[in-house]
Protein backbone atom coordinates (compact mmCIF):
# COMPACT_ATOMS: atom_id res chain seq x y z
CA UNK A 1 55.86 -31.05 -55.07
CA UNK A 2 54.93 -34.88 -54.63
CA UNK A 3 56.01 -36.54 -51.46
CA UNK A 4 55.71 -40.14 -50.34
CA UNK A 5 51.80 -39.87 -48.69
CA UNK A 6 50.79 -36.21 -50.27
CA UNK A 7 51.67 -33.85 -53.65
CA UNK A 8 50.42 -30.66 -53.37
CA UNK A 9 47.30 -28.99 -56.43
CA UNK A 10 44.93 -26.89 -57.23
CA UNK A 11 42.05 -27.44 -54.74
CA UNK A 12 37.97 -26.70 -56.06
CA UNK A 13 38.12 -25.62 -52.31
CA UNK A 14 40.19 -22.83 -51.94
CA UNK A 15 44.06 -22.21 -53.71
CA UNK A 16 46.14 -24.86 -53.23
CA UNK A 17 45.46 -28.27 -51.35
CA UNK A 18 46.94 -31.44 -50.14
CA UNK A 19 45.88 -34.33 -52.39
CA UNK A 20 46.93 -38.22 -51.40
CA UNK A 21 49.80 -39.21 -54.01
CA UNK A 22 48.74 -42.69 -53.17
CA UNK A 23 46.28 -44.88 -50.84
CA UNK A 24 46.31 -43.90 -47.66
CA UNK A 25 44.72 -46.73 -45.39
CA UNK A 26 42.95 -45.38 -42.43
CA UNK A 27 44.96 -44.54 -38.93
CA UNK A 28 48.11 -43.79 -40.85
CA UNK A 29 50.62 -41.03 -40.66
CA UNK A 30 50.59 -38.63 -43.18
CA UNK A 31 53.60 -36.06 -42.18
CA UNK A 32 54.78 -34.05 -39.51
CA UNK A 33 52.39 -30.56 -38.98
CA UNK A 34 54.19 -29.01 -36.35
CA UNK A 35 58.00 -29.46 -35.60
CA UNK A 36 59.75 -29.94 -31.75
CA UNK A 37 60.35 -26.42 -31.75
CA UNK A 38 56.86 -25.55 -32.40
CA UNK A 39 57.14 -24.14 -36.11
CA UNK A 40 54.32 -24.95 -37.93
CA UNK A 41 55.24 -26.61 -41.55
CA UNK A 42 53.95 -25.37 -44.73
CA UNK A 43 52.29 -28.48 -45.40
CA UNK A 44 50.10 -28.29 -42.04
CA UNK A 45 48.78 -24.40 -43.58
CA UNK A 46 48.00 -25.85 -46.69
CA UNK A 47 45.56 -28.14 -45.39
CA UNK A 48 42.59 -26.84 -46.56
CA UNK A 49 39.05 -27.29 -43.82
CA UNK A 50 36.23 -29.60 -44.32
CA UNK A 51 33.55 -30.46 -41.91
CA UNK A 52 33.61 -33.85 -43.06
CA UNK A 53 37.38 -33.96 -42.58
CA UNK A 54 39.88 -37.42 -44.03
CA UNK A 55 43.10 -36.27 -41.47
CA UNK A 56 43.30 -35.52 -37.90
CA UNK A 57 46.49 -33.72 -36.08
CA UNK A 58 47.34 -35.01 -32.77
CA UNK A 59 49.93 -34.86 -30.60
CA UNK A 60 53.06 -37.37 -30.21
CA UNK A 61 54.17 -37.86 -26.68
CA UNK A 62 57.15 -39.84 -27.87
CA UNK A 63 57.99 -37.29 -30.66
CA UNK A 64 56.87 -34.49 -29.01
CA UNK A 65 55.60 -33.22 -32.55
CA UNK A 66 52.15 -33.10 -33.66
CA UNK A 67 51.06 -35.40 -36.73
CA UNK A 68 48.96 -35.57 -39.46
CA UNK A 69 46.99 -38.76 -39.22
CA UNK A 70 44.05 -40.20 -41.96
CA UNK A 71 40.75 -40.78 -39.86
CA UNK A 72 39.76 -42.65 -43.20
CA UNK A 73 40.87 -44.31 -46.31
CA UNK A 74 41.77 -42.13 -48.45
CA UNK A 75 42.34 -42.47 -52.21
CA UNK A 76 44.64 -41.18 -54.66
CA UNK A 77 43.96 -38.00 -56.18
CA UNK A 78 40.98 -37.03 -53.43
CA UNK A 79 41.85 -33.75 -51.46
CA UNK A 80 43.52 -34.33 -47.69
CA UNK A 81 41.63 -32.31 -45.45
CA UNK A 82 40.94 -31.41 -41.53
CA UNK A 83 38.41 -29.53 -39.36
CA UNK A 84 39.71 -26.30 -38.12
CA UNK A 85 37.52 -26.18 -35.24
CA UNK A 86 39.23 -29.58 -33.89
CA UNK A 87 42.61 -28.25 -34.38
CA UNK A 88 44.88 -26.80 -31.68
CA UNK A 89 44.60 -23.03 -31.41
CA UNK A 90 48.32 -22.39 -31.98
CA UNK A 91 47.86 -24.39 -35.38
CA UNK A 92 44.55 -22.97 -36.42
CA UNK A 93 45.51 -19.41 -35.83
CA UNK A 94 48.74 -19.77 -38.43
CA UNK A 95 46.19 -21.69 -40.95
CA UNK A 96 44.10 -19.00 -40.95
CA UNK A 97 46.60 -16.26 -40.99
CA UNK A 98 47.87 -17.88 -44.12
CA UNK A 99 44.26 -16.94 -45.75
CA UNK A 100 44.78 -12.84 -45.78
């Protein structure tokens, strides 16, 4: 599955990732993690943790969704990733319910 930003493959860190299909220049959105109606999108529980994280979600007042956003450059073919512990609760707990 290869989207504009993101194609999902096999991560080295656990089952499937979210790897950059192209460039990603810092500060830029990625894709949509959680909808309007608060369903969270397969994409968002793919995202696999790192401490040293290359994505962000935060909240859209004006879309009233939360985003994926790139806290770095990040190049094609390296792994997206984000820091559970600096996630929403509501987000992390269906993340992490994906893992049993």
């Amino acid at each position: 599955m290869k989207f504009r930003y993101w194609t999902l493959l096999k991560s080295d860190t656990h089952g499937l990732g979210v790897f950059a299909a192209n460039r990603i220049r810092k500060y830029s959105f990625i894709d949509i993690a959680v909808r309007e109606d608060k369903s969270v999108t397969a994409l968002a529980m793919l995202l696999n943790h790192s401490y040293r994280p290359s994505a962000k979600i935060m909240y859209n007042f004006t879309t009233k969704t939360y985003n994926i956003y790139s806290i770095k450059t990040i190049d094609k073919g390296k792994e997206i990733t984000i820091n559970y512990y600096a996630t929403p609760y509501f987000i992390r707990k269906c993340i992490l319910l994906d893992e049993d």
